[in-house]
PDB file of N, CA and C in Angstrom:
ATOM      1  N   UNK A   1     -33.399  21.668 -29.323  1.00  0.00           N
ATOM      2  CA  UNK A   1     -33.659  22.224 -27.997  1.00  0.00           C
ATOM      3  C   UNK A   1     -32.583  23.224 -27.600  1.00  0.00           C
ATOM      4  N   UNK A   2     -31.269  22.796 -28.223  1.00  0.00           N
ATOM      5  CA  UNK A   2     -30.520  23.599 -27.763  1.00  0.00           C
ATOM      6  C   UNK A   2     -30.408  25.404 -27.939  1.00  0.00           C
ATOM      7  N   UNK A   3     -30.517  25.205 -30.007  1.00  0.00           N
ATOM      8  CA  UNK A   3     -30.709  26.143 -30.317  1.00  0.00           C
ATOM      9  C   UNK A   3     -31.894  26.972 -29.776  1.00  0.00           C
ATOM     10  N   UNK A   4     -32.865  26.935 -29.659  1.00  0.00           N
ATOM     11  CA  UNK A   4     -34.332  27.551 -29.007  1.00  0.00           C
ATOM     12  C   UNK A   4     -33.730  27.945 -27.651  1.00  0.00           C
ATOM     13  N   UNK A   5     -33.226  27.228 -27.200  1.00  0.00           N
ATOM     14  CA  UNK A   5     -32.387  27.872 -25.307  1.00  0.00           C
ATOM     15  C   UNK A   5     -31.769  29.207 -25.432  1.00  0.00           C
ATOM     16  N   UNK A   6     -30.603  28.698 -26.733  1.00  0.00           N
ATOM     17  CA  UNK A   6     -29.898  30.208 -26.796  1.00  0.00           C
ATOM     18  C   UNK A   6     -30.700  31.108 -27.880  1.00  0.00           C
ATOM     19  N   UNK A   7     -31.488  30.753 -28.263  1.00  0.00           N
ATOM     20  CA  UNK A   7     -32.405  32.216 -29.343  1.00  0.00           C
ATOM     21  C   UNK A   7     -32.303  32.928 -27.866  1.00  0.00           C
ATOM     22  N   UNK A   8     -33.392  32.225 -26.625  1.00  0.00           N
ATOM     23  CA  UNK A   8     -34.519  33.026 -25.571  1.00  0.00           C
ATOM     24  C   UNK A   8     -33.438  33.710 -24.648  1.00  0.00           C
ATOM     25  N   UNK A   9     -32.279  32.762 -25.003  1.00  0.00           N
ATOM     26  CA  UNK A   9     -31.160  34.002 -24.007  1.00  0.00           C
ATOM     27  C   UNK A   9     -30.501  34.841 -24.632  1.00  0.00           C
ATOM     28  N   UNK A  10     -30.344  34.716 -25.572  1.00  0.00           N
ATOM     29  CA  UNK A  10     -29.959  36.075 -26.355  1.00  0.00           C
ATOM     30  C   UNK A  10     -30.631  36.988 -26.560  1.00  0.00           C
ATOM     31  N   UNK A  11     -32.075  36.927 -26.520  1.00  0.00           N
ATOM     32  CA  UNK A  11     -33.299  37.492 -26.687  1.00  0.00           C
ATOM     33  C   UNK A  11     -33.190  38.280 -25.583  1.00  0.00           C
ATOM     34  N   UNK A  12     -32.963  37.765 -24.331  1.00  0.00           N
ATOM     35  CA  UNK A  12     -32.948  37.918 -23.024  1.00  0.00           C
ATOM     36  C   UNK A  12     -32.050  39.188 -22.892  1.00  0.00           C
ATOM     37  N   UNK A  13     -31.095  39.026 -23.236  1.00  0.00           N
ATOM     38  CA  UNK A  13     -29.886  39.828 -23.117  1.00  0.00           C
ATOM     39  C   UNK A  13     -30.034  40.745 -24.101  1.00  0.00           C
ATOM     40  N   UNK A  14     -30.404  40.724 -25.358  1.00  0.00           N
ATOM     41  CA  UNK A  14     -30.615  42.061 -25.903  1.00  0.00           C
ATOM     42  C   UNK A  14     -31.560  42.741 -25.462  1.00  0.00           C
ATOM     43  N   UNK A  15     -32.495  42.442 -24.700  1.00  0.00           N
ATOM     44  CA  UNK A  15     -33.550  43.267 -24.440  1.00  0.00           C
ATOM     45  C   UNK A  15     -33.022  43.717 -22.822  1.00  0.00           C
ATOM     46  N   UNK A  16     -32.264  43.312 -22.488  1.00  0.00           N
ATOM     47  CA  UNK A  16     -31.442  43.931 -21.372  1.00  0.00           C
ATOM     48  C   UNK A  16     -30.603  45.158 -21.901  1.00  0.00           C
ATOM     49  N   UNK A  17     -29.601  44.779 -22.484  1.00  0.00           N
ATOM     50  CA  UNK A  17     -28.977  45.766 -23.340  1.00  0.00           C
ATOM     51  C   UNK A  17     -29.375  46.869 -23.467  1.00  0.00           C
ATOM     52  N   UNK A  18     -30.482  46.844 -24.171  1.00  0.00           N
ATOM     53  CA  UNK A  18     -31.123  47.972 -24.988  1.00  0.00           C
ATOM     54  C   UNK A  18     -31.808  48.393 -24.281  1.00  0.00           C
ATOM     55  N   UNK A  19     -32.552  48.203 -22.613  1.00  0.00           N
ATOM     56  CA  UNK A  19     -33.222  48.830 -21.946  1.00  0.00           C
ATOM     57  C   UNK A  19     -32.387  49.606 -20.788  1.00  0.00           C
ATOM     58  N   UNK A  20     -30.861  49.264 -21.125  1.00  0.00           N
ATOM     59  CA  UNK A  20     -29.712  49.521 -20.409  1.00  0.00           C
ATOM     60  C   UNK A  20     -29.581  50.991 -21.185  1.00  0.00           C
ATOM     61  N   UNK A  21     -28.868  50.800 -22.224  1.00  0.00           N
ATOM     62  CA  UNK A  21     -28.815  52.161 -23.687  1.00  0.00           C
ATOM     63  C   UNK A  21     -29.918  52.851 -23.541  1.00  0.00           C
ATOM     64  N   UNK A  22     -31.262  52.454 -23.823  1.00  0.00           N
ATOM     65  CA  UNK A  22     -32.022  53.687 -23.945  1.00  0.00           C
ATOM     66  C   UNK A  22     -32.432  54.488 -21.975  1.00  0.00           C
ATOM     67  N   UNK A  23     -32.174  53.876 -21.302  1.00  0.00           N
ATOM     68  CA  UNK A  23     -31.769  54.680 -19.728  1.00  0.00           C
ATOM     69  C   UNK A  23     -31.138  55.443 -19.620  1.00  0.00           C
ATOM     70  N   UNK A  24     -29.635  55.036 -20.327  1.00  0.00           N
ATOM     71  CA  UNK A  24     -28.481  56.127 -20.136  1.00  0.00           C
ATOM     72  C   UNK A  24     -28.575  57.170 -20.927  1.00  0.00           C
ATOM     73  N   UNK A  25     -29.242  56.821 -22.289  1.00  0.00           N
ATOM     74  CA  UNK A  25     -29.299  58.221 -23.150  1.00  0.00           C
ATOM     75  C   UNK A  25     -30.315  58.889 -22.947  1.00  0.00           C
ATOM     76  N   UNK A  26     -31.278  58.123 -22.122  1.00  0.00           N
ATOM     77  CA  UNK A  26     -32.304  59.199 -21.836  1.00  0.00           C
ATOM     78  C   UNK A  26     -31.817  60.034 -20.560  1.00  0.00           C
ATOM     79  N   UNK A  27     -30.836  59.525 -19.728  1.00  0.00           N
ATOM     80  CA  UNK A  27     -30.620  60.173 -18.537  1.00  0.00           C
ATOM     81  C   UNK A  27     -29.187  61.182 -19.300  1.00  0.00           C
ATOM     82  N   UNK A  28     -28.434  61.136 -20.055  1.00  0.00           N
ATOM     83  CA  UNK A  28     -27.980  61.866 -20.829  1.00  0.00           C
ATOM     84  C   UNK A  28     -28.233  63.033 -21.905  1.00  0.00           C
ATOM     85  N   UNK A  29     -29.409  62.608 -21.951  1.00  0.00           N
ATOM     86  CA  UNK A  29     -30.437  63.908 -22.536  1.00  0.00           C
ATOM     87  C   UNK A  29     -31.020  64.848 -21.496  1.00  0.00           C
ATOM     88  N   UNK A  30     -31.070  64.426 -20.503  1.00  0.00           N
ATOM     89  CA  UNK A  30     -32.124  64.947 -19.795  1.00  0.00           C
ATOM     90  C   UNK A  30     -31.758  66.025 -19.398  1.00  0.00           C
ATOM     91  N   UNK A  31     -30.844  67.061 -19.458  1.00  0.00           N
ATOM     92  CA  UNK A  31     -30.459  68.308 -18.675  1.00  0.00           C
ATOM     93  C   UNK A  31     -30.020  69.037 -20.290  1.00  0.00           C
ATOM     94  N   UNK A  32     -29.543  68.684 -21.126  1.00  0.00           N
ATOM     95  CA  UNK A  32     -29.478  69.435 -22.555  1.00  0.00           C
ATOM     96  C   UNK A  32     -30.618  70.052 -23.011  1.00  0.00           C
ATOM     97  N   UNK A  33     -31.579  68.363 -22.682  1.00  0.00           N
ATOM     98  CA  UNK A  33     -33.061  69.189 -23.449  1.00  0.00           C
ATOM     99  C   UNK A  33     -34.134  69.631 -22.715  1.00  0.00           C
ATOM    100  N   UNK A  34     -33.668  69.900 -21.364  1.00  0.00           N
ATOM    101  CA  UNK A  34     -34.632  70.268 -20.450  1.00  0.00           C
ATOM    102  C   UNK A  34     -35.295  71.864 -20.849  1.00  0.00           C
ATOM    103  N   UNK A  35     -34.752  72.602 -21.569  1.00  0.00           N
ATOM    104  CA  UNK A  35     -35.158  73.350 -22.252  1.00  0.00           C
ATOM    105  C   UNK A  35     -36.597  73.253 -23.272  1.00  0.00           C
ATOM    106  N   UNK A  36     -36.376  72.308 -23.715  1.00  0.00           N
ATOM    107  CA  UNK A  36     -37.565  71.300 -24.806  1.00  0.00           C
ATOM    108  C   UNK A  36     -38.726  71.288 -23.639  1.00  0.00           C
ATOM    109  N   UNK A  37     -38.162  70.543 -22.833  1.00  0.00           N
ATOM    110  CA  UNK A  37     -39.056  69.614 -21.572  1.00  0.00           C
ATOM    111  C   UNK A  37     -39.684  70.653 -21.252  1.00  0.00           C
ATOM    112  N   UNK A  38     -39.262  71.806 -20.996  1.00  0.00           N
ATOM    113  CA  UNK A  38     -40.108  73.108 -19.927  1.00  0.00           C
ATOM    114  C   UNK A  38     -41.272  73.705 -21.062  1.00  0.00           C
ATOM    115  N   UNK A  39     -41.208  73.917 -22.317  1.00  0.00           N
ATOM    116  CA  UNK A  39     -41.930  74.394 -23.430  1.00  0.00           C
ATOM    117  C   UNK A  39     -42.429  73.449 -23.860  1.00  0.00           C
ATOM    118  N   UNK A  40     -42.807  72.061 -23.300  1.00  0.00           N
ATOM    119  CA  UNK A  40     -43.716  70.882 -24.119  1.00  0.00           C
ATOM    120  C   UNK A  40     -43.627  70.168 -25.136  1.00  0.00           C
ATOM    121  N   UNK A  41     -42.309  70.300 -25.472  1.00  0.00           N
ATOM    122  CA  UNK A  41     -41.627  69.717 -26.475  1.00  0.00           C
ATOM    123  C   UNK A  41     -41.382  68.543 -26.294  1.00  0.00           C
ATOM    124  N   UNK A  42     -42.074  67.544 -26.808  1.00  0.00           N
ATOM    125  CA  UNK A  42     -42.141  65.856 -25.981  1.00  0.00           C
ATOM    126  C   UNK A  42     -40.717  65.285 -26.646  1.00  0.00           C
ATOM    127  N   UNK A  43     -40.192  64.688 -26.019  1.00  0.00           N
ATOM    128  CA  UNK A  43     -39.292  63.338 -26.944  1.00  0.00           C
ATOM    129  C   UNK A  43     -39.229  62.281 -25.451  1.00  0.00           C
ATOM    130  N   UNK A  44     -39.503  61.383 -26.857  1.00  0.00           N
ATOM    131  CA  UNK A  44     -40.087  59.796 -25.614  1.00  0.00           C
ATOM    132  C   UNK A  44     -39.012  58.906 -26.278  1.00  0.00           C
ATOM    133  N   UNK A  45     -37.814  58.056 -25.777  1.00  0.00           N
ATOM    134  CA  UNK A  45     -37.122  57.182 -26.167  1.00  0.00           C
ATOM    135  C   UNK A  45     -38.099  56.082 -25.753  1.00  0.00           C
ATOM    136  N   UNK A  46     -37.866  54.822 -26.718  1.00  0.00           N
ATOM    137  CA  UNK A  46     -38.919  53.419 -25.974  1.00  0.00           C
ATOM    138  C   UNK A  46     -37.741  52.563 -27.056  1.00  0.00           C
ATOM    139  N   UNK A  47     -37.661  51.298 -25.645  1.00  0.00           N
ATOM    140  CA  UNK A  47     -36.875  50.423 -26.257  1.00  0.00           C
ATOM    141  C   UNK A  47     -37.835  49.421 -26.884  1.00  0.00           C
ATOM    142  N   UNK A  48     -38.325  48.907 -28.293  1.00  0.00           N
ATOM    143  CA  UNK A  48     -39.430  48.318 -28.619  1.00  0.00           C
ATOM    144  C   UNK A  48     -38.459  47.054 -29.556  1.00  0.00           C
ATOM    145  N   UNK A  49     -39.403  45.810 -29.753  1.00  0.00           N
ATOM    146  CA  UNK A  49     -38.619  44.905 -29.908  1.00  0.00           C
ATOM    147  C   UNK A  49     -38.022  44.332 -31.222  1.00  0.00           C
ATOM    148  N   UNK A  50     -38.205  45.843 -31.937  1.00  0.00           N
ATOM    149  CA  UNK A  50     -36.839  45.501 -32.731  1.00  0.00           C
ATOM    150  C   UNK A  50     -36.129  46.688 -32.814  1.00  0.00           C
ATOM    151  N   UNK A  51     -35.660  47.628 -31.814  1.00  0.00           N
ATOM    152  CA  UNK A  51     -34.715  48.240 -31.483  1.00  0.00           C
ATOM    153  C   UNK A  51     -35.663  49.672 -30.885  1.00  0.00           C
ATOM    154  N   UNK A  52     -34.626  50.674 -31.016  1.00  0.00           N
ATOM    155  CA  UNK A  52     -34.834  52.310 -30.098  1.00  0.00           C
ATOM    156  C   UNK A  52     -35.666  52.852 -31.215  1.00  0.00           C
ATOM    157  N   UNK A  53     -36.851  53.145 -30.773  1.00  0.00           N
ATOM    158  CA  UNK A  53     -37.818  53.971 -31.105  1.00  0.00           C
ATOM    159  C   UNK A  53     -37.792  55.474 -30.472  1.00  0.00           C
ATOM    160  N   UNK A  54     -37.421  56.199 -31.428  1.00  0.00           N
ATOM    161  CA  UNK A  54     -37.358  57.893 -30.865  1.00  0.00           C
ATOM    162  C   UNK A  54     -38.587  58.860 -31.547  1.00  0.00           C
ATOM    163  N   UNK A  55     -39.360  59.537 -30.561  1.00  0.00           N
ATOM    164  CA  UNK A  55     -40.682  60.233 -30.753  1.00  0.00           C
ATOM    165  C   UNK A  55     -40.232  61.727 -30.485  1.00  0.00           C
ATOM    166  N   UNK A  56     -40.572  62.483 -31.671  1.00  0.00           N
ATOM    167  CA  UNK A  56     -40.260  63.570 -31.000  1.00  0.00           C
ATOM    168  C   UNK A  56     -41.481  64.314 -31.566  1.00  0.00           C
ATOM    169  N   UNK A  57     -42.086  65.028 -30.304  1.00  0.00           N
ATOM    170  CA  UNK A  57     -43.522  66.379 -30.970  1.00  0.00           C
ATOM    171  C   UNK A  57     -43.482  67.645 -30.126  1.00  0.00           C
ATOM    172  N   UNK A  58     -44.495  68.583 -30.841  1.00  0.00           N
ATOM    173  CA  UNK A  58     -44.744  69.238 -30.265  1.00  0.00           C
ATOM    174  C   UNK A  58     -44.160  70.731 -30.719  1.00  0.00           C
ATOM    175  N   UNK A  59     -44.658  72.022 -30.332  1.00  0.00           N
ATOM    176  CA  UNK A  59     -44.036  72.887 -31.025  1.00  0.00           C
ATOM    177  C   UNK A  59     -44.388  74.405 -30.481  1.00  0.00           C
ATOM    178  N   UNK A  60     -43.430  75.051 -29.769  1.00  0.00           N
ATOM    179  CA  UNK A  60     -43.848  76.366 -29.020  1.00  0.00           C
ATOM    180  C   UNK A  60     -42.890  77.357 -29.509  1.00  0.00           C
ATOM    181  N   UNK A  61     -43.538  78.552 -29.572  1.00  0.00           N
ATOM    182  CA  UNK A  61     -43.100  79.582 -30.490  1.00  0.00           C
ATOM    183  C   UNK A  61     -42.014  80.150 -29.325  1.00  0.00           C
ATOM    184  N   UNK A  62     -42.336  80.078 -28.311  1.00  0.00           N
ATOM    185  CA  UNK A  62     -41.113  80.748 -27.182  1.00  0.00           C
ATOM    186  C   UNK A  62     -39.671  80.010 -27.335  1.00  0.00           C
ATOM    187  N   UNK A  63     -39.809  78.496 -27.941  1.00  0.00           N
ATOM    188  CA  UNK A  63     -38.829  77.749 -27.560  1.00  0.00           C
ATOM    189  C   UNK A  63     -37.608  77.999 -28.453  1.00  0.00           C
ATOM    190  N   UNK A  64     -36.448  78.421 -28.667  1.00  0.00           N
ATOM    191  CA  UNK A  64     -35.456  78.274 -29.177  1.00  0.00           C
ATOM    192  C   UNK A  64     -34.835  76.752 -30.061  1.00  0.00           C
ATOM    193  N   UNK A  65     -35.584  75.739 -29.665  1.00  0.00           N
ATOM    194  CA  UNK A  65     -34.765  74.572 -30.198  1.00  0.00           C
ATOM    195  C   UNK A  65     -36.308  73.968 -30.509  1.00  0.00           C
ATOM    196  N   UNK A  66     -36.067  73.643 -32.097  1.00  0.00           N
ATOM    197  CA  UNK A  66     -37.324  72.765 -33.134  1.00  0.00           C
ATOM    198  C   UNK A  66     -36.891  72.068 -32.906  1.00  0.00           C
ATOM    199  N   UNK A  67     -38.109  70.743 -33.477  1.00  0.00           N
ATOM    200  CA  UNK A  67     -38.160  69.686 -33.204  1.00  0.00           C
ATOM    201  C   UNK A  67     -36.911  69.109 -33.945  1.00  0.00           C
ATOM    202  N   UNK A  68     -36.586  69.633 -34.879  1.00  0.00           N
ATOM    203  CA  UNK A  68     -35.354  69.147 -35.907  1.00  0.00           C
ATOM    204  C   UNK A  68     -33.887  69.914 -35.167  1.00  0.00           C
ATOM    205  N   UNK A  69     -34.237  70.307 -34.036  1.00  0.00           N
ATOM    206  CA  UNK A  69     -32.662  70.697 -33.541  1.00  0.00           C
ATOM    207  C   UNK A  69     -32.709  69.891 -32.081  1.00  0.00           C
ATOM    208  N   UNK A  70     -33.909  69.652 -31.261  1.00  0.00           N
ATOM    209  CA  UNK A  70     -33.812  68.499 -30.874  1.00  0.00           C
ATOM    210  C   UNK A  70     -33.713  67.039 -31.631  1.00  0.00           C
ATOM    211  N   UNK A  71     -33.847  66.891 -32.579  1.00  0.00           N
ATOM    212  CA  UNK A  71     -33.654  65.205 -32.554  1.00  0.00           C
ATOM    213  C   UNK A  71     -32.146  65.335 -33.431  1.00  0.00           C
ATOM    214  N   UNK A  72     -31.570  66.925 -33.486  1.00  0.00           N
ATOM    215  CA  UNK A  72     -30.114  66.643 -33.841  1.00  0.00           C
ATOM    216  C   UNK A  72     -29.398  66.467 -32.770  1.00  0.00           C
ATOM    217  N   UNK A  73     -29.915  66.938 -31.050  1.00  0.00           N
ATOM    218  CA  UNK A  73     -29.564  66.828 -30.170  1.00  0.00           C
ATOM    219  C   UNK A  73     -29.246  65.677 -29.865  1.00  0.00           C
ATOM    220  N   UNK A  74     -30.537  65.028 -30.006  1.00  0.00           N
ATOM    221  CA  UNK A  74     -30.522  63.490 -29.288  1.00  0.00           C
ATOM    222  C   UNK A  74     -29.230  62.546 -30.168  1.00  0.00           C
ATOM    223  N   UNK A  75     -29.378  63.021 -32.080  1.00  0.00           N
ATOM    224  CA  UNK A  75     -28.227  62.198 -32.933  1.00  0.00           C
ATOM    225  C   UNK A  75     -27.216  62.848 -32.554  1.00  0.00           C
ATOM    226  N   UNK A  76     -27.273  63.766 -32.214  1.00  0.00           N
ATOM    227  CA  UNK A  76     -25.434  63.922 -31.723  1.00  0.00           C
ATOM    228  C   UNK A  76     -25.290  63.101 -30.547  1.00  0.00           C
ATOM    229  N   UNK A  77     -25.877  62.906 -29.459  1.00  0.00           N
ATOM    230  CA  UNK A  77     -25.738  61.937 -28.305  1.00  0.00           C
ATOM    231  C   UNK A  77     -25.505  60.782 -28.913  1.00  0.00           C
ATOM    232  N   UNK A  78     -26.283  59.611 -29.667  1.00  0.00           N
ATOM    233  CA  UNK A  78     -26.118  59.009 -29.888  1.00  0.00           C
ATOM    234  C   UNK A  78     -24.611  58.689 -30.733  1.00  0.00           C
ATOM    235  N   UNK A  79     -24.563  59.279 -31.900  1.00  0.00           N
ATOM    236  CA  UNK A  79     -23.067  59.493 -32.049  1.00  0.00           C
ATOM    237  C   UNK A  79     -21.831  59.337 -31.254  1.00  0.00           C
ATOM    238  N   UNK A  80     -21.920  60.153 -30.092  1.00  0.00           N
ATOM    239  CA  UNK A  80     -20.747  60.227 -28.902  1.00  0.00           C
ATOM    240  C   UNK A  80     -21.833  59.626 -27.866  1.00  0.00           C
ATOM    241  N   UNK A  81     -22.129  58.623 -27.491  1.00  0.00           N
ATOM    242  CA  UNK A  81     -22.337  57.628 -26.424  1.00  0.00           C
ATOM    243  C   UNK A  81     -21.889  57.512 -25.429  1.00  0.00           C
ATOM    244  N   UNK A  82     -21.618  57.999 -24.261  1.00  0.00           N
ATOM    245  CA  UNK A  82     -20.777  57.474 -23.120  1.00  0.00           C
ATOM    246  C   UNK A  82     -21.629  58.082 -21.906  1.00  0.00           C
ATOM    247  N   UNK A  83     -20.897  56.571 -20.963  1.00  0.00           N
ATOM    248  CA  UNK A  83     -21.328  56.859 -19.339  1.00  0.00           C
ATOM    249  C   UNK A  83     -20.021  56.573 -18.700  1.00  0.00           C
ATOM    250  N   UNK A  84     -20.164  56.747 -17.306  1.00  0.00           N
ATOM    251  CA  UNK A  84     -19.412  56.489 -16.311  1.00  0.00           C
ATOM    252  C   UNK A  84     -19.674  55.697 -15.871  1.00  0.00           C
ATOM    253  N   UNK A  85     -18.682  54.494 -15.207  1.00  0.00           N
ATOM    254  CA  UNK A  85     -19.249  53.576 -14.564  1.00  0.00           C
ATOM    255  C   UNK A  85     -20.660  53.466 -13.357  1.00  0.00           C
ATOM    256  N   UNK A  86     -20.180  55.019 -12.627  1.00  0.00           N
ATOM    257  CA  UNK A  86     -21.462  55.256 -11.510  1.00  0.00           C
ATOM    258  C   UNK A  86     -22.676  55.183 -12.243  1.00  0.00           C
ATOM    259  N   UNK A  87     -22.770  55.837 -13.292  1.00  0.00           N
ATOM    260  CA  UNK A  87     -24.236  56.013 -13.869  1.00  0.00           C
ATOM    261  C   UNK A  87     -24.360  54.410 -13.879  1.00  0.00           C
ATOM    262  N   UNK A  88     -23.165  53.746 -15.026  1.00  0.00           N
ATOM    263  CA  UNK A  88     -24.458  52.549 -15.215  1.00  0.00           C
ATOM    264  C   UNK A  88     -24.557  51.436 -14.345  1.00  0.00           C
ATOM    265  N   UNK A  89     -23.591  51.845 -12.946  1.00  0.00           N
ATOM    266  CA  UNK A  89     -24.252  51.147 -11.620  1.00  0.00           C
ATOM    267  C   UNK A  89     -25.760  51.396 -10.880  1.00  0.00           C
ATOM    268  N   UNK A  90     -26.132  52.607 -11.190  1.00  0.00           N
ATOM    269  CA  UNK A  90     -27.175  53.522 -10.914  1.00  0.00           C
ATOM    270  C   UNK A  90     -28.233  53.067 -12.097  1.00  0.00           C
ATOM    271  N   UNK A  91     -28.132  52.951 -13.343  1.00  0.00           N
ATOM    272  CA  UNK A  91     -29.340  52.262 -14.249  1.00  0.00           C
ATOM    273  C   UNK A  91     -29.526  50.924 -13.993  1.00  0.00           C
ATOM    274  N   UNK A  92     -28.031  50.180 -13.789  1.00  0.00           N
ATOM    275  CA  UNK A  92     -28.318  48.613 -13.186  1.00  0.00           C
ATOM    276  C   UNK A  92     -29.064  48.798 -12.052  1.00  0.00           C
ATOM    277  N   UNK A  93     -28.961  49.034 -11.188  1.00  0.00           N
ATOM    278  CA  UNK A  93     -29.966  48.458  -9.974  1.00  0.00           C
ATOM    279  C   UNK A  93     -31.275  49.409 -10.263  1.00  0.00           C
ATOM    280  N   UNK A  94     -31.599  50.511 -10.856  1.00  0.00           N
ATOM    281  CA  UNK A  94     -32.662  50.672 -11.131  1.00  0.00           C
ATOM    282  C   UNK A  94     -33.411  50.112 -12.017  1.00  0.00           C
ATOM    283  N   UNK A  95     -33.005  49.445 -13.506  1.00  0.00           N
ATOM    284  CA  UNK A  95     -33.398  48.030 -14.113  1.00  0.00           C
ATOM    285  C   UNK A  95     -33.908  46.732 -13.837  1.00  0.00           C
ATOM    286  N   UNK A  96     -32.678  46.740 -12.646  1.00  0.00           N
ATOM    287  CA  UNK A  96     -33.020  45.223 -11.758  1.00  0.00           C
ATOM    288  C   UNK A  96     -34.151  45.712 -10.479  1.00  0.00           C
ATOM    289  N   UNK A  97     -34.273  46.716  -9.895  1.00  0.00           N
ATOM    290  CA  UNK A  97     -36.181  46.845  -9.145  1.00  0.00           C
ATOM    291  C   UNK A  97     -36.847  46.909 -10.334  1.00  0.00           C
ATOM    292  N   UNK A  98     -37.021  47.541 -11.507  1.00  0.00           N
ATOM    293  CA  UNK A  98     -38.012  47.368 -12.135  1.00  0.00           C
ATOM    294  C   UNK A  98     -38.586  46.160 -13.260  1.00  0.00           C
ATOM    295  N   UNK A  99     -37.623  45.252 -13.180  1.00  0.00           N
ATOM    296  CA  UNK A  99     -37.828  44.148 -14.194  1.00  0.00           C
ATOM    297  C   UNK A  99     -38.470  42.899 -12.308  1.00  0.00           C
ATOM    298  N   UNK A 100     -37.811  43.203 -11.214  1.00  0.00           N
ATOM    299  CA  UNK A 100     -38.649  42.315  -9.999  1.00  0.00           C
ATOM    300  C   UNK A 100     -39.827  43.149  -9.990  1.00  0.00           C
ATOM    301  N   UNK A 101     -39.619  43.912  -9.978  1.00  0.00           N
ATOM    302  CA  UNK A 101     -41.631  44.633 -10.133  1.00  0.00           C
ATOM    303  C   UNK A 101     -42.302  44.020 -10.694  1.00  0.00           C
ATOM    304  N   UNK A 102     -42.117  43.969 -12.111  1.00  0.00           N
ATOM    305  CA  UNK A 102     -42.813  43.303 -13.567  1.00  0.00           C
ATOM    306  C   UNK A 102     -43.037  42.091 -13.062  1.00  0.00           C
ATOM    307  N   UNK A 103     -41.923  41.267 -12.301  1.00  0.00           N
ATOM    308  CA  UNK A 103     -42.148  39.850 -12.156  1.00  0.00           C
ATOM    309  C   UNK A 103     -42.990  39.764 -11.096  1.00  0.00           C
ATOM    310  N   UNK A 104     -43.086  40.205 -10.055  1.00  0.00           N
ATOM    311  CA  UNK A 104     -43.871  40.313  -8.522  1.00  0.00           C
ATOM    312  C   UNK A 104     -45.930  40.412  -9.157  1.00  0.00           C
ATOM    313  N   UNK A 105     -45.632  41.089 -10.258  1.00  0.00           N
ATOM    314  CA  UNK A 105     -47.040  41.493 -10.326  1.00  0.00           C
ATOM    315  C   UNK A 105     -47.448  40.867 -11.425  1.00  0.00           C
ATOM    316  N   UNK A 106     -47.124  39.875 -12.084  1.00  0.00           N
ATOM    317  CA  UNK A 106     -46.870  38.909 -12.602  1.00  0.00           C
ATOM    318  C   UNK A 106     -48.152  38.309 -12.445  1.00  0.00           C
ATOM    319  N   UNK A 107     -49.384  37.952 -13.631  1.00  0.00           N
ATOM    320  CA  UNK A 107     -50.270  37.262 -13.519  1.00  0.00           C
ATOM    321  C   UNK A 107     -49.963  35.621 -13.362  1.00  0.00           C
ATOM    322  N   UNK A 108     -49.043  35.374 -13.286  1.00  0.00           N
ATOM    323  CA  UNK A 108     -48.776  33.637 -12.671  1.00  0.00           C
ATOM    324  C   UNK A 108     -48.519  33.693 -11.418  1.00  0.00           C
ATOM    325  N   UNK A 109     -48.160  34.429 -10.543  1.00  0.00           N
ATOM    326  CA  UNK A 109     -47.872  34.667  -8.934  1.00  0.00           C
ATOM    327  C   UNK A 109     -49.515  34.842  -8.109  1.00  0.00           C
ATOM    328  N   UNK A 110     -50.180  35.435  -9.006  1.00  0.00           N
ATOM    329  CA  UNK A 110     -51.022  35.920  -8.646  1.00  0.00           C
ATOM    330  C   UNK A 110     -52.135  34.570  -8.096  1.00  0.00           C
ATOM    331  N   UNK A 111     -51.935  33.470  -9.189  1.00  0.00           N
ATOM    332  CA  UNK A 111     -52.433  32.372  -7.784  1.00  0.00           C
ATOM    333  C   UNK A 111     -52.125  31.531  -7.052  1.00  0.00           C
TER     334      UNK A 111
END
């Protein structure tokens, strides 16, 4: 019993983690590759449950940066990693409304 307690909290906590990480690097991307973003150049980070899933498509002849110089963008971010404490006070409480959302609408509340 014990062990099974701490799998579901560790479980718990990495999937916190990692929905923590892929926030900040997406909010760390977001003004580099806004360039991408304006020419339709998709890249979708998703934290999936066995780690960061990175999507990148799409392809416009106006745009200066391929898909292979964005996702060197994004590996150089990843590489050099960092926030400020404000930011990840600012992803925490935006994490914590959206994980009480999930729970509020919650098909067991519901009767």
């Amino acid at each position: 019993y014990v062990d099974s307690h701490y799998n579901v909290l560790f479980h718990s906590c990495s999937v916190v983690l990692l929905d923590t990480f892929v926030s900040i690097l997406a909010l760390n991307l977001s003004e580099p590759a806004y360039g991408a973003d304006t020419a339709k150049l998709e890249k979708k980070l998703v934290a999936e449950e066995h780690g960061l899933v990175i999507r990148v498509k799409g392809l416009h002849h106006k745009l200066p940066l391929s898909t292979n110089s964005t996702s060197q963008l994004i590996t150089d971010h990843l590489s050099d990693f960092s926030f400020t404490p404000a930011v990840f006070e600012m992803i925490k409480e935006e994490l914590k409304k959206t994980y009480f959302n999930m729970l509020i609408k919650s098909e067991v509340l519901d009767k």
